[in-house]
PDB file of N, CA and C in Angstrom:
ATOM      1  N   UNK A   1     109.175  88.910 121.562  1.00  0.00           N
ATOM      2  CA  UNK A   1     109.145  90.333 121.276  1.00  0.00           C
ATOM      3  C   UNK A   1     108.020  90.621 120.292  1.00  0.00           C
ATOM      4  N   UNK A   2     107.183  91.768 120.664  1.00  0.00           N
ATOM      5  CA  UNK A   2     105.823  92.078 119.446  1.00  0.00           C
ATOM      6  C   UNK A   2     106.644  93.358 118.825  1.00  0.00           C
ATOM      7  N   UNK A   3     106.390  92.818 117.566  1.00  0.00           N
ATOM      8  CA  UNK A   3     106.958  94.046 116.212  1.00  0.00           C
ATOM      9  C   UNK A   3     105.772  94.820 115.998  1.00  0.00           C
ATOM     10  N   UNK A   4     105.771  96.246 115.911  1.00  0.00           N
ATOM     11  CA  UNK A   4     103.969  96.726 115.666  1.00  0.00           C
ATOM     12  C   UNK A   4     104.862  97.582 114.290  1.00  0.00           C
ATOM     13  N   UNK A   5     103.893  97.728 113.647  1.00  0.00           N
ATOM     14  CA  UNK A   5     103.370  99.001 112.502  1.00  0.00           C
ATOM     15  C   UNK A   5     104.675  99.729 112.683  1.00  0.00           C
ATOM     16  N   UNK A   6     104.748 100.383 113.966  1.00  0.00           N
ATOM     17  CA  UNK A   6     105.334 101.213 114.228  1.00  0.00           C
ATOM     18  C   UNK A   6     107.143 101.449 113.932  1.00  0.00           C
ATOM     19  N   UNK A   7     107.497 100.225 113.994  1.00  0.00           N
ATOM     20  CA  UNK A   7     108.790  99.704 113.910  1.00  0.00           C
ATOM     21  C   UNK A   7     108.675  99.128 112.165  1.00  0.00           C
ATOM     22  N   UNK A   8     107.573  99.392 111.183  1.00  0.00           N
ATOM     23  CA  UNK A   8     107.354  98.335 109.915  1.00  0.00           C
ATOM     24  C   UNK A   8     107.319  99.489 109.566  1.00  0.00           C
ATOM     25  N   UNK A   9     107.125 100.618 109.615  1.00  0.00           N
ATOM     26  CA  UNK A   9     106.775 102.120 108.141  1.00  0.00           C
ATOM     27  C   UNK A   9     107.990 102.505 108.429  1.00  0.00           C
ATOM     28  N   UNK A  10     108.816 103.467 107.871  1.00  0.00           N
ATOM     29  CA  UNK A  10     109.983 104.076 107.860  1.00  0.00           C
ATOM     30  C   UNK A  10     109.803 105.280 106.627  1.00  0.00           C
ATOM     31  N   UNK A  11     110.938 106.087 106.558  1.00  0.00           N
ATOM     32  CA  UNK A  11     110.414 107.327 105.672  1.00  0.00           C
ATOM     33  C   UNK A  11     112.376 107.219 105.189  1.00  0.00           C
ATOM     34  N   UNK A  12     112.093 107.429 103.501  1.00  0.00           N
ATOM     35  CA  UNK A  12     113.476 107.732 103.319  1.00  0.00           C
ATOM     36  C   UNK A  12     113.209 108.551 102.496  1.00  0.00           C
ATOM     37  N   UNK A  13     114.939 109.336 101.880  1.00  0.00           N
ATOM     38  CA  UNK A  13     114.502 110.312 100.624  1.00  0.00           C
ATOM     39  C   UNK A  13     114.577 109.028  99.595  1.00  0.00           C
ATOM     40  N   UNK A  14     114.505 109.245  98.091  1.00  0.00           N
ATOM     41  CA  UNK A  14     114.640 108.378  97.033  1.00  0.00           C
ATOM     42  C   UNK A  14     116.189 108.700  96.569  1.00  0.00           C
ATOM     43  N   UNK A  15     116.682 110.063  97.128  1.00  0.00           N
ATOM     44  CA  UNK A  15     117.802 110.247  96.985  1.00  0.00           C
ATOM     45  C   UNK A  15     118.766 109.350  97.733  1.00  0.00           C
ATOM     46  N   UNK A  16     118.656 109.013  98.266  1.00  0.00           N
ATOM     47  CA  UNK A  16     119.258 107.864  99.193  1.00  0.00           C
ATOM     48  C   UNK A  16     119.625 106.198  99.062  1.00  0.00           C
ATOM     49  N   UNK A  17     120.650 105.798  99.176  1.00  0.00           N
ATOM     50  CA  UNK A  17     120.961 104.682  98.329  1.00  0.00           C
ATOM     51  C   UNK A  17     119.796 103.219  99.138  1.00  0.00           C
ATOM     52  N   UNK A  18     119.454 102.787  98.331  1.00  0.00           N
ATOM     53  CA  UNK A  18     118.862 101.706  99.002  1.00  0.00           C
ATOM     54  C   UNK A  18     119.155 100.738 100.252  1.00  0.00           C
ATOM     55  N   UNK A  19     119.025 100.445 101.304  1.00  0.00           N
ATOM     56  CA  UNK A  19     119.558  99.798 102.614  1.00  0.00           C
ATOM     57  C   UNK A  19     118.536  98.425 102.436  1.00  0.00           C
ATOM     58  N   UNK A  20     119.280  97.457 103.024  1.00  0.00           N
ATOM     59  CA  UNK A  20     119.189  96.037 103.281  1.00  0.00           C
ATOM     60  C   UNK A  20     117.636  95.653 103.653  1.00  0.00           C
ATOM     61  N   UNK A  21     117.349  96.712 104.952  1.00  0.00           N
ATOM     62  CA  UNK A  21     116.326  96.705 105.453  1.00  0.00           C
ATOM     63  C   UNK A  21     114.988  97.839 104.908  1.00  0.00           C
ATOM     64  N   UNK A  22     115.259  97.780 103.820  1.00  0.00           N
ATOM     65  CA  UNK A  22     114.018  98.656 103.507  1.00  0.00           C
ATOM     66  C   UNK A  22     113.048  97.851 103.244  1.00  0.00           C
ATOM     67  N   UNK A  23     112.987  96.693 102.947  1.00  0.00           N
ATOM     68  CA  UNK A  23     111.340  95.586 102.774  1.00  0.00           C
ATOM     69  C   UNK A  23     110.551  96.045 101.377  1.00  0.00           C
ATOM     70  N   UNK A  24     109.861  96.706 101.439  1.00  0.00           N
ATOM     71  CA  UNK A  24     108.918  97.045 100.297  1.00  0.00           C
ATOM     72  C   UNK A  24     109.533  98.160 100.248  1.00  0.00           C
ATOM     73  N   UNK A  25     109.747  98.841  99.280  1.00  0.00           N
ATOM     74  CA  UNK A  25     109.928 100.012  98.724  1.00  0.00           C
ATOM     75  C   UNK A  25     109.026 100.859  97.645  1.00  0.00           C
ATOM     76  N   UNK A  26     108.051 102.077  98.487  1.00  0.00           N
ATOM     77  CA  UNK A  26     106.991 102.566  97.682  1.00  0.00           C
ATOM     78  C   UNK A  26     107.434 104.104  97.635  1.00  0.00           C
ATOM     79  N   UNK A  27     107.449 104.366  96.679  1.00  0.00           N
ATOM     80  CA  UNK A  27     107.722 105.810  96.101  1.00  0.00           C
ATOM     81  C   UNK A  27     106.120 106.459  96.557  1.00  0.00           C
ATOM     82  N   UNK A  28     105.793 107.980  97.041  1.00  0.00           N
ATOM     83  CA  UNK A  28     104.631 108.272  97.495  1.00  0.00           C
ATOM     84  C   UNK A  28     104.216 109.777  96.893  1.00  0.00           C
ATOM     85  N   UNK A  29     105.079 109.966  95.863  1.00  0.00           N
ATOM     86  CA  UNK A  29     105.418 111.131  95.477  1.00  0.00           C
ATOM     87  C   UNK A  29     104.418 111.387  93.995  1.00  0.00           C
ATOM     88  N   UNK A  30     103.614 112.463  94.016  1.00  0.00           N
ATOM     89  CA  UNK A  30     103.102 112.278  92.421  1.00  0.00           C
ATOM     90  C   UNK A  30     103.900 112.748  91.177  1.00  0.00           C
ATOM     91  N   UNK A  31     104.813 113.338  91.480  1.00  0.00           N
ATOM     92  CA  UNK A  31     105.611 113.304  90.322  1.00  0.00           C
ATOM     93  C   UNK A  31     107.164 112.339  90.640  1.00  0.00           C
ATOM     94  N   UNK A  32     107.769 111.756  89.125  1.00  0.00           N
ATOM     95  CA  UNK A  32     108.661 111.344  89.575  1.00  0.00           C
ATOM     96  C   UNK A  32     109.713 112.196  89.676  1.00  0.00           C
ATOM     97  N   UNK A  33     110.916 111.852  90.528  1.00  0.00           N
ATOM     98  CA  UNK A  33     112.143 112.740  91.397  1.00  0.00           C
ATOM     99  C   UNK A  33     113.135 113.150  89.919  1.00  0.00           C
ATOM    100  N   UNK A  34     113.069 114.504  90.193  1.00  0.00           N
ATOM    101  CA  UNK A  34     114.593 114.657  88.736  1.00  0.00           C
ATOM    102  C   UNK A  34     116.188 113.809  89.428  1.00  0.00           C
ATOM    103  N   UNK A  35     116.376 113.389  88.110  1.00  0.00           N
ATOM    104  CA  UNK A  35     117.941 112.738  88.532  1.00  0.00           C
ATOM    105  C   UNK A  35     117.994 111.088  88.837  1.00  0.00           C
ATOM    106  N   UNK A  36     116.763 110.698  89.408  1.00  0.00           N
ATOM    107  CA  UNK A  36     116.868 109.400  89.286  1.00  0.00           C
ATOM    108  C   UNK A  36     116.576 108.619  88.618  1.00  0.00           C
ATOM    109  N   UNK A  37     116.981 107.490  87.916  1.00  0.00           N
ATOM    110  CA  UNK A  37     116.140 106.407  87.046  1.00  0.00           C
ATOM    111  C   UNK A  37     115.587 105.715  87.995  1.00  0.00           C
ATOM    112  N   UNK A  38     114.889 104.594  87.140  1.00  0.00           N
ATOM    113  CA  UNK A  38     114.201 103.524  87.912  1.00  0.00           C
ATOM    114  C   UNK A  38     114.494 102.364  88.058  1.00  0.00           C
ATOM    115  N   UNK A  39     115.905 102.672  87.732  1.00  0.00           N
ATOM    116  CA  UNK A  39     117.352 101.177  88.174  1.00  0.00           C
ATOM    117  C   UNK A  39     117.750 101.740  89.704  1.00  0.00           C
ATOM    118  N   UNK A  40     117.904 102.905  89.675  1.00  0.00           N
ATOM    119  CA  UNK A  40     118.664 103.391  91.029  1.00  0.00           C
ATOM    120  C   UNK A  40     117.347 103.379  92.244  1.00  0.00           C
ATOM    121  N   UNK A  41     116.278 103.748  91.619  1.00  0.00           N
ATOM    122  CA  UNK A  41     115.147 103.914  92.509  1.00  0.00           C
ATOM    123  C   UNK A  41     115.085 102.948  93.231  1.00  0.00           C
ATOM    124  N   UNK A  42     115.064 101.707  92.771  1.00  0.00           N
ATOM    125  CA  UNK A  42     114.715  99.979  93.126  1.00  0.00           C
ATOM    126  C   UNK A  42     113.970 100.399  93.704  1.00  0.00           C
ATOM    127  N   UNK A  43     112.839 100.768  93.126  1.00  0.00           N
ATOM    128  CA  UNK A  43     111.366 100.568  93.386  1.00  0.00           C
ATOM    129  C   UNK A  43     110.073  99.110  93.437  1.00  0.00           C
ATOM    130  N   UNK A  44     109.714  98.852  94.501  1.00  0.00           N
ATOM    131  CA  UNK A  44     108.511  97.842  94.604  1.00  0.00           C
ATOM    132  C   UNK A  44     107.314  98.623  93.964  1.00  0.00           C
ATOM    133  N   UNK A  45     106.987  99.737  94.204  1.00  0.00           N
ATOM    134  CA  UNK A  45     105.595 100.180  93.977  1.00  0.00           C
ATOM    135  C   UNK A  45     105.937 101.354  93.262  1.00  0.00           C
ATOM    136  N   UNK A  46     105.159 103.018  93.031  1.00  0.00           N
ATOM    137  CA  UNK A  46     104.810 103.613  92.877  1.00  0.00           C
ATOM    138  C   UNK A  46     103.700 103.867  92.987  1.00  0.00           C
ATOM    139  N   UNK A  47     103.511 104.665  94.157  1.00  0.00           N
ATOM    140  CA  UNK A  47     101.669 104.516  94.361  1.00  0.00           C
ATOM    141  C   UNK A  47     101.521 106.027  94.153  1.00  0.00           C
ATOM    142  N   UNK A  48     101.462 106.964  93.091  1.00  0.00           N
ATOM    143  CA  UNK A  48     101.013 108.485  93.181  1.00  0.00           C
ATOM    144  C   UNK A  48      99.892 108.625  93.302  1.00  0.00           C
ATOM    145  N   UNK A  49      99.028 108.208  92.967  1.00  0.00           N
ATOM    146  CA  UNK A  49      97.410 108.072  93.278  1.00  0.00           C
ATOM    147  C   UNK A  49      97.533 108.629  94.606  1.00  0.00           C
ATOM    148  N   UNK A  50      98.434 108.251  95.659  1.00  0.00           N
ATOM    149  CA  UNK A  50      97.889 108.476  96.949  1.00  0.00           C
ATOM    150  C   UNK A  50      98.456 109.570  97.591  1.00  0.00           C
ATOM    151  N   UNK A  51      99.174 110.374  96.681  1.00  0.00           N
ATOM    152  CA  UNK A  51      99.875 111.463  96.819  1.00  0.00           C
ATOM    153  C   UNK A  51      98.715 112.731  96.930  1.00  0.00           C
ATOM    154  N   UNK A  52      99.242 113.637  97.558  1.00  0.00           N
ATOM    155  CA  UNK A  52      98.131 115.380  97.504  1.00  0.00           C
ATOM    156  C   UNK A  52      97.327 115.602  96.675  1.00  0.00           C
ATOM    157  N   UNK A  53      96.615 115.963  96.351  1.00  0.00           N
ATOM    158  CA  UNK A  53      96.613 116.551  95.139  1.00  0.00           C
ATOM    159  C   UNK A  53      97.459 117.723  94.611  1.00  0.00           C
ATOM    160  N   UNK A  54      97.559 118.478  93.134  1.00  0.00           N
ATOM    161  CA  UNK A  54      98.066 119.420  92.639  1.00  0.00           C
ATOM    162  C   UNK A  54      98.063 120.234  93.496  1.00  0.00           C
ATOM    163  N   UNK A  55      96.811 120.838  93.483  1.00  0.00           N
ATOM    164  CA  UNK A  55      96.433 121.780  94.332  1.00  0.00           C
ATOM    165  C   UNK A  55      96.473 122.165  95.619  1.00  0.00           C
ATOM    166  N   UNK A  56      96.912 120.803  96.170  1.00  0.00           N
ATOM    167  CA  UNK A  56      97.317 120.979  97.860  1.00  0.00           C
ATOM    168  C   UNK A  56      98.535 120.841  97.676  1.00  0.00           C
ATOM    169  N   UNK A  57      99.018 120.203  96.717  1.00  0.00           N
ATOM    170  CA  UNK A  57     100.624 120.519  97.016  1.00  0.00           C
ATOM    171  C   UNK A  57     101.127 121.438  96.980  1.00  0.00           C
ATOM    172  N   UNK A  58     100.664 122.829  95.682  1.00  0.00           N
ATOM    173  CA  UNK A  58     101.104 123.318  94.759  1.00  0.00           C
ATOM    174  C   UNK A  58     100.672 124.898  96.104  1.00  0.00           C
ATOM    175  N   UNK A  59      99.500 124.663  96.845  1.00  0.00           N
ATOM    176  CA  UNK A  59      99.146 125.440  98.205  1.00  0.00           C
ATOM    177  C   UNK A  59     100.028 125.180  99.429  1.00  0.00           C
ATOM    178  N   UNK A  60     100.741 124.147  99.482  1.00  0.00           N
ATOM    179  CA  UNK A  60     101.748 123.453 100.171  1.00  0.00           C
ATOM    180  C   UNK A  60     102.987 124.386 100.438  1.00  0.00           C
ATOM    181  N   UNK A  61     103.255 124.033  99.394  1.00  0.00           N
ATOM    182  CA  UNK A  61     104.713 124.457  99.119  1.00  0.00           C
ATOM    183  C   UNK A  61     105.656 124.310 100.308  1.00  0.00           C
ATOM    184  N   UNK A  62     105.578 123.202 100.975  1.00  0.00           N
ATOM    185  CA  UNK A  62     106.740 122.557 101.853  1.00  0.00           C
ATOM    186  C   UNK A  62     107.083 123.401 102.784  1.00  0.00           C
ATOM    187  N   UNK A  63     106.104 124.002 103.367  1.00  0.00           N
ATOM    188  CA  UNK A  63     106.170 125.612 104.256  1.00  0.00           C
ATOM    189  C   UNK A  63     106.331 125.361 105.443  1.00  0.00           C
ATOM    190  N   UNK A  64     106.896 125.058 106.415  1.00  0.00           N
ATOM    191  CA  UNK A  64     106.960 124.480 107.947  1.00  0.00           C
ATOM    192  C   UNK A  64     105.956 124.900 108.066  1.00  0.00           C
ATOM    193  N   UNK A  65     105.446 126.377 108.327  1.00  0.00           N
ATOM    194  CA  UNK A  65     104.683 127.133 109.420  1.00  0.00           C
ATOM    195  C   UNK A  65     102.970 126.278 109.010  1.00  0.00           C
ATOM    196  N   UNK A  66     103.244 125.922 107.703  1.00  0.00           N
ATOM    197  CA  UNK A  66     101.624 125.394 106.974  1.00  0.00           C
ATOM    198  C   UNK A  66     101.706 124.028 107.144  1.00  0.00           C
ATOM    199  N   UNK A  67     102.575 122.903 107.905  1.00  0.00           N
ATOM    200  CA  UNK A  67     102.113 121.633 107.672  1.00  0.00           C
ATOM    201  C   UNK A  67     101.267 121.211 108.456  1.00  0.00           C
ATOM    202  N   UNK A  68     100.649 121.947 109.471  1.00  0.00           N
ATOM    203  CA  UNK A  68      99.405 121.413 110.314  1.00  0.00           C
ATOM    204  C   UNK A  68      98.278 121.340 109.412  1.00  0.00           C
ATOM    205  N   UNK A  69      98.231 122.356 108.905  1.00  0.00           N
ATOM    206  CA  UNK A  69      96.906 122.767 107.738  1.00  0.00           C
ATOM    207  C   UNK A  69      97.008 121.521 106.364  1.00  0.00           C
ATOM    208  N   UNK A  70      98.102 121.166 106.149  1.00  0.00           N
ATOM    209  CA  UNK A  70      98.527 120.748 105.008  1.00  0.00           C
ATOM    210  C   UNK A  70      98.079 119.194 105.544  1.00  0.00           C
ATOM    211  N   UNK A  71      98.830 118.853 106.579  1.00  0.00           N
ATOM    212  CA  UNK A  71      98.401 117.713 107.196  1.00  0.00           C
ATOM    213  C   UNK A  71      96.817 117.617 107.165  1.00  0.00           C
ATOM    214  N   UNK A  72      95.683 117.965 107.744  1.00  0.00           N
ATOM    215  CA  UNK A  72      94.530 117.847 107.535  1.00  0.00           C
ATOM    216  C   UNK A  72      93.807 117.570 106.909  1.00  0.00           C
ATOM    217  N   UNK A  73      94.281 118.585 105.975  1.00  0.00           N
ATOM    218  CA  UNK A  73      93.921 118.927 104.234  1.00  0.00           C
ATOM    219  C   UNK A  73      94.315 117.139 103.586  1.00  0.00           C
ATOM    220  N   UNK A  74      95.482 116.613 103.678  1.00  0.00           N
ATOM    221  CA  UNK A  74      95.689 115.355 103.028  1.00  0.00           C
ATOM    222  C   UNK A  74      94.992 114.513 103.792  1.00  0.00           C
ATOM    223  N   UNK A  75      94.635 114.245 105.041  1.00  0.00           N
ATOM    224  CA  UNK A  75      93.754 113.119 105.335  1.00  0.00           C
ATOM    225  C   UNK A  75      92.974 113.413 105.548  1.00  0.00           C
ATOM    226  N   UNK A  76      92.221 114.658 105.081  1.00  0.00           N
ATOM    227  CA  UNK A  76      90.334 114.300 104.507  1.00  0.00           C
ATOM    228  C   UNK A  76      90.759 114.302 102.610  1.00  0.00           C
ATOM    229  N   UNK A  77      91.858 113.972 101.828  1.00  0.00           N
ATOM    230  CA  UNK A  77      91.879 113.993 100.707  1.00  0.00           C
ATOM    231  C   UNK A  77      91.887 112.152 100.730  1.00  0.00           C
ATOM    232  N   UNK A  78      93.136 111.664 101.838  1.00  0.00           N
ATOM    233  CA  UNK A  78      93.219 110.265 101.974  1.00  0.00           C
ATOM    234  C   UNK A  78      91.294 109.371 102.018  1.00  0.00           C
ATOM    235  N   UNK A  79      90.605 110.008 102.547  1.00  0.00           N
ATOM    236  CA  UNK A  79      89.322 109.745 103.158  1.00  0.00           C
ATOM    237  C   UNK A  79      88.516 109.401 101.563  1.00  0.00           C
ATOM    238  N   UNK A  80      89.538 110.008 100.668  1.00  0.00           N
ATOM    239  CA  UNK A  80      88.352 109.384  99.208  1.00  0.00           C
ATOM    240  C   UNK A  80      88.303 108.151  99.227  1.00  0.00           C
ATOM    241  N   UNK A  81      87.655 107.125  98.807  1.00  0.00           N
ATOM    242  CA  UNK A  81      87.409 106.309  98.252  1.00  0.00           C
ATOM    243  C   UNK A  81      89.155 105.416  97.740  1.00  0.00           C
ATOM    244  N   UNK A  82      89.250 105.959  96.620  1.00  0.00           N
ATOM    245  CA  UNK A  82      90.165 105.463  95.834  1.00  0.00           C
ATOM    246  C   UNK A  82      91.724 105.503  96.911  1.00  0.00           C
ATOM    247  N   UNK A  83      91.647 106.716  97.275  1.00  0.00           N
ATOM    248  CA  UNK A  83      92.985 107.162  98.420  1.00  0.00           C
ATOM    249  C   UNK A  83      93.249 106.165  99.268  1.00  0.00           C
ATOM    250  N   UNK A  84      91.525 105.959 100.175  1.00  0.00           N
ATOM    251  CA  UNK A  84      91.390 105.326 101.198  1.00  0.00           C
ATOM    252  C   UNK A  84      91.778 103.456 101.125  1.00  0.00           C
ATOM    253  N   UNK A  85      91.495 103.495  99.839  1.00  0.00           N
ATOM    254  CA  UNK A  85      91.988 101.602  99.430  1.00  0.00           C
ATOM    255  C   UNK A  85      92.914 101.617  99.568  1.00  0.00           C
ATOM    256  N   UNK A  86      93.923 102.541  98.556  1.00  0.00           N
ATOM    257  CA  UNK A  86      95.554 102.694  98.755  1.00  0.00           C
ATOM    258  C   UNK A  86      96.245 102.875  99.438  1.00  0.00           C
ATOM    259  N   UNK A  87      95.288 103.160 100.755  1.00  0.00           N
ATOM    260  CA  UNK A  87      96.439 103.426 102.354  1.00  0.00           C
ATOM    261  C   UNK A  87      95.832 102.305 103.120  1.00  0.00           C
ATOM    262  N   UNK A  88      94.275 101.262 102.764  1.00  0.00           N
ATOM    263  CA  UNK A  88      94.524  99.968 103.047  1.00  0.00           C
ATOM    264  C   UNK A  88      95.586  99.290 103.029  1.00  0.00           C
ATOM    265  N   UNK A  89      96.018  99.205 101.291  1.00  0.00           N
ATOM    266  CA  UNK A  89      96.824  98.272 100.540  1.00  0.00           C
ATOM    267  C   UNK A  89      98.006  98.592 101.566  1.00  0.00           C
ATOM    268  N   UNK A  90      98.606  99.669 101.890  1.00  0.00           N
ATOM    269  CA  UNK A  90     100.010 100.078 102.449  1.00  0.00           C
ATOM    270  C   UNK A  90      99.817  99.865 104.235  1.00  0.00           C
ATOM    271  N   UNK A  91      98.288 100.002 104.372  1.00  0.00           N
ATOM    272  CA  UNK A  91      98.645  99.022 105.625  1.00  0.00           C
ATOM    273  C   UNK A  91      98.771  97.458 106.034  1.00  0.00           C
ATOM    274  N   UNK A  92      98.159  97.118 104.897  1.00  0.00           N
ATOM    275  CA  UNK A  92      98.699  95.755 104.717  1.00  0.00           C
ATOM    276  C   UNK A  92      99.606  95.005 104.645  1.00  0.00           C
ATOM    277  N   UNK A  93     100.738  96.236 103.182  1.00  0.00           N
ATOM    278  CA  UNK A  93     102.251  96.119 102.891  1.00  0.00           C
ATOM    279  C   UNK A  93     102.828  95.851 104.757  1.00  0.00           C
ATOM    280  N   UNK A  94     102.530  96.901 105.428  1.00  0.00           N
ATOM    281  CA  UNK A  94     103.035  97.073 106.413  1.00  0.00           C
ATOM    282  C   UNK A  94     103.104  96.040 107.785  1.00  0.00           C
ATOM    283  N   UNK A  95     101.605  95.453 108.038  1.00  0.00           N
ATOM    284  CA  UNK A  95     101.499  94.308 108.894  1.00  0.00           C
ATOM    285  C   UNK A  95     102.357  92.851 108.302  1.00  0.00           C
ATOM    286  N   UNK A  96     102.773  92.762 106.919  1.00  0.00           N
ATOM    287  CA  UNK A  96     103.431  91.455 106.655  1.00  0.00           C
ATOM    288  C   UNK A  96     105.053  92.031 106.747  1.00  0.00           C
ATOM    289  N   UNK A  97     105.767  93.198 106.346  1.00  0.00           N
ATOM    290  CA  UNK A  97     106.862  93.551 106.375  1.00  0.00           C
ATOM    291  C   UNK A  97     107.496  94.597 106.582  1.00  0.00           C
ATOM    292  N   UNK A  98     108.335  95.062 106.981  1.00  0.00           N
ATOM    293  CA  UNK A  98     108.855  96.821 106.863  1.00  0.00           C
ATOM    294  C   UNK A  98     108.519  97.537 105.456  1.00  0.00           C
ATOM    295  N   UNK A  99     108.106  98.304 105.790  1.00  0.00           N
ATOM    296  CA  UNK A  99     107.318  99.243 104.540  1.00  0.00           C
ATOM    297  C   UNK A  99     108.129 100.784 104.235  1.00  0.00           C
ATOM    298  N   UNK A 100     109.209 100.808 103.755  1.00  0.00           N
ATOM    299  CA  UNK A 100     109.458 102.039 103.545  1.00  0.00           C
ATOM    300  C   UNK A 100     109.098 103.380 102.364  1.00  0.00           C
ATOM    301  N   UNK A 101     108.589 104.503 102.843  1.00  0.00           N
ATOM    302  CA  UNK A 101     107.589 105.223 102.113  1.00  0.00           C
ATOM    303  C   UNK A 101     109.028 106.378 101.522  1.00  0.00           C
ATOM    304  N   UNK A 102     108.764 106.470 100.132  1.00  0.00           N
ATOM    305  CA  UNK A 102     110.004 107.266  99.528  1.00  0.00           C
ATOM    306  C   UNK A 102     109.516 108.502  98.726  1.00  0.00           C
ATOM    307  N   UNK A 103     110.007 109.573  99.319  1.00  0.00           N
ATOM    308  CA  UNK A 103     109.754 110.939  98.631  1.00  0.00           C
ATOM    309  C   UNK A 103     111.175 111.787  98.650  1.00  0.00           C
ATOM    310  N   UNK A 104     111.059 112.666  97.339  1.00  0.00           N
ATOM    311  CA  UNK A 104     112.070 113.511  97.356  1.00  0.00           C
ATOM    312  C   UNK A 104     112.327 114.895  98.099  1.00  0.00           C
ATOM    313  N   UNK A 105     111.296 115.165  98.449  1.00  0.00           N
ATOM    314  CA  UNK A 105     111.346 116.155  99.511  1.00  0.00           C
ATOM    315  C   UNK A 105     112.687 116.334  99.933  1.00  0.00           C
ATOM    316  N   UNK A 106     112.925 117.245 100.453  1.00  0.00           N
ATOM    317  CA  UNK A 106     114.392 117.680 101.208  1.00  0.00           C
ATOM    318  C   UNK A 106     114.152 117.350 103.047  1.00  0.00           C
ATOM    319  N   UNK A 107     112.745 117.502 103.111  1.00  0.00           N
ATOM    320  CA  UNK A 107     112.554 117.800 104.488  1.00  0.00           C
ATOM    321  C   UNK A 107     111.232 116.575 104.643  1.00  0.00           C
ATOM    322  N   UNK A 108     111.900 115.331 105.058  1.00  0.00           N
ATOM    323  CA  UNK A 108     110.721 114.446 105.017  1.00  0.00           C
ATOM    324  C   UNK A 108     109.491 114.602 106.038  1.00  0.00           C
ATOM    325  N   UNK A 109     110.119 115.013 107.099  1.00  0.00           N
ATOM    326  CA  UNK A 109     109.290 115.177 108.367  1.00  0.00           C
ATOM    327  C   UNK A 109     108.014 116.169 108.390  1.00  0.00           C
ATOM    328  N   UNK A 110     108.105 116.916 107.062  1.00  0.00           N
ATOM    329  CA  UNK A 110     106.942 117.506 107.113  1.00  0.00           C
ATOM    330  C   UNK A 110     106.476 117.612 105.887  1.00  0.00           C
ATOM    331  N   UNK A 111     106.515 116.268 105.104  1.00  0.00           N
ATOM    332  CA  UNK A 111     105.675 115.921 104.003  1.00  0.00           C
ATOM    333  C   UNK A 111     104.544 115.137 103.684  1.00  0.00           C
ATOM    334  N   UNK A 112     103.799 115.082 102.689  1.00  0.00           N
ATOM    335  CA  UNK A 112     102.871 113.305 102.688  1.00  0.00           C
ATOM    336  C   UNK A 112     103.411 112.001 102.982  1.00  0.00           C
ATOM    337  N   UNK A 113     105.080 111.577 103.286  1.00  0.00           N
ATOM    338  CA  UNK A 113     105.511 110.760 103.709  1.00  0.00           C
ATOM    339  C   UNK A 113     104.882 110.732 105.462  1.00  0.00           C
ATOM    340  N   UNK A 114     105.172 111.256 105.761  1.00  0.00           N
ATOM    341  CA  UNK A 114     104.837 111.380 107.340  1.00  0.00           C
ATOM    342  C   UNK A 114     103.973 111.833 107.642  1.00  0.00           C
ATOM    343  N   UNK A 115     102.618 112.411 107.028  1.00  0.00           N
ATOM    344  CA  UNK A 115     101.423 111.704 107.165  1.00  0.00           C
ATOM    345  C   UNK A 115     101.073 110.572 107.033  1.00  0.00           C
ATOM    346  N   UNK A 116     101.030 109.832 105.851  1.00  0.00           N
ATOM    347  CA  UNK A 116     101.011 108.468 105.378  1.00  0.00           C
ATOM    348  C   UNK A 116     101.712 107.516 106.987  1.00  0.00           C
ATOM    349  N   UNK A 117     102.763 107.795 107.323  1.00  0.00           N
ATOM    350  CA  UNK A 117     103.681 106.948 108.313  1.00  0.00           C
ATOM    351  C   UNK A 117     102.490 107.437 109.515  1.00  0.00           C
ATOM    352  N   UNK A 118     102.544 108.185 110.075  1.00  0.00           N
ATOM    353  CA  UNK A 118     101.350 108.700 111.323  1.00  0.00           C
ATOM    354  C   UNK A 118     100.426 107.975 111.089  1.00  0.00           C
ATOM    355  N   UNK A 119      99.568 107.847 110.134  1.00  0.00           N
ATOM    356  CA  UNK A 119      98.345 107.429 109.956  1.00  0.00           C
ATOM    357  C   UNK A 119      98.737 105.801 110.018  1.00  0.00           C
ATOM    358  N   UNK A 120      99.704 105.298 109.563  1.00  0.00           N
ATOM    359  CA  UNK A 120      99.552 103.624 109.129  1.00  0.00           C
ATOM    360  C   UNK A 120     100.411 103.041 110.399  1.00  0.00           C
ATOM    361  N   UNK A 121     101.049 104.116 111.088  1.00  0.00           N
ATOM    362  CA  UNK A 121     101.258 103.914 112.895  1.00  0.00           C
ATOM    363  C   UNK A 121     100.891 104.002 113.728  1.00  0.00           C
ATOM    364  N   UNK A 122     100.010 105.117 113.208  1.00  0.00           N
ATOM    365  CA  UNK A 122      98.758 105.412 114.769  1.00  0.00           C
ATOM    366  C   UNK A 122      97.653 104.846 115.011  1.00  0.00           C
TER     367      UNK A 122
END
């Protein structure tokens, strides 16, 4: 059986209790989540660096009708330099193990989690 990428990224909230199979555990969020410590987090990483910027988030604002735009907007932000190493590094995380990407969002499916997952699956 071939395991791809695809079956190795996964998207959870941080609100969510940790599962067996999460592998690496990277928080993707630039601020940290109210309510959790960083006992409950059981965090591997914290990578905010590779999070929106302010300003695209803060233009964001978790809007369904705007995540096409929003989407774009973060992977020509991913395309910096510094961004672009850090979504190396997480495709790397990803070819040796299941990689699960953790944000607090309410609505993961249309956040920088699932860009990040698209991009390190597609």
């Amino acid at each position: 059986m071939i395991v791809t990428n695809a079956a190795r990224v996964q998207i959870r909230r941080i609100y969510d209790p940790p599962a067996d199979g999460d592998g690496h555990r990277v928080l993707v969020d630039r601020l940290w989540p109210r309510g959790i410590s960083k006992e409950r987090a059981r965090l591997d990483q914290w990578c905010k660096e590779i999070a929106p910027s302010t300003e695209l988030r803060k233009w964001y604002g978790h809007d369904p009708d705007s995540y096409d735009d929003f989407a774009e907007r973060y992977r020509a932000e991913l395309e910096e330099p510094e961004r672009a190493a850090l979504l190396a590094d997480l495709r790397a995380m990803a070819a040796q193990s299941t990689l699960t990407l953790l944000t607090a969002t309410k609505r993961p499916e249309i956040s920088e989690a699932q860009v990040l997952k698209d991009l390190l699956t597609g």
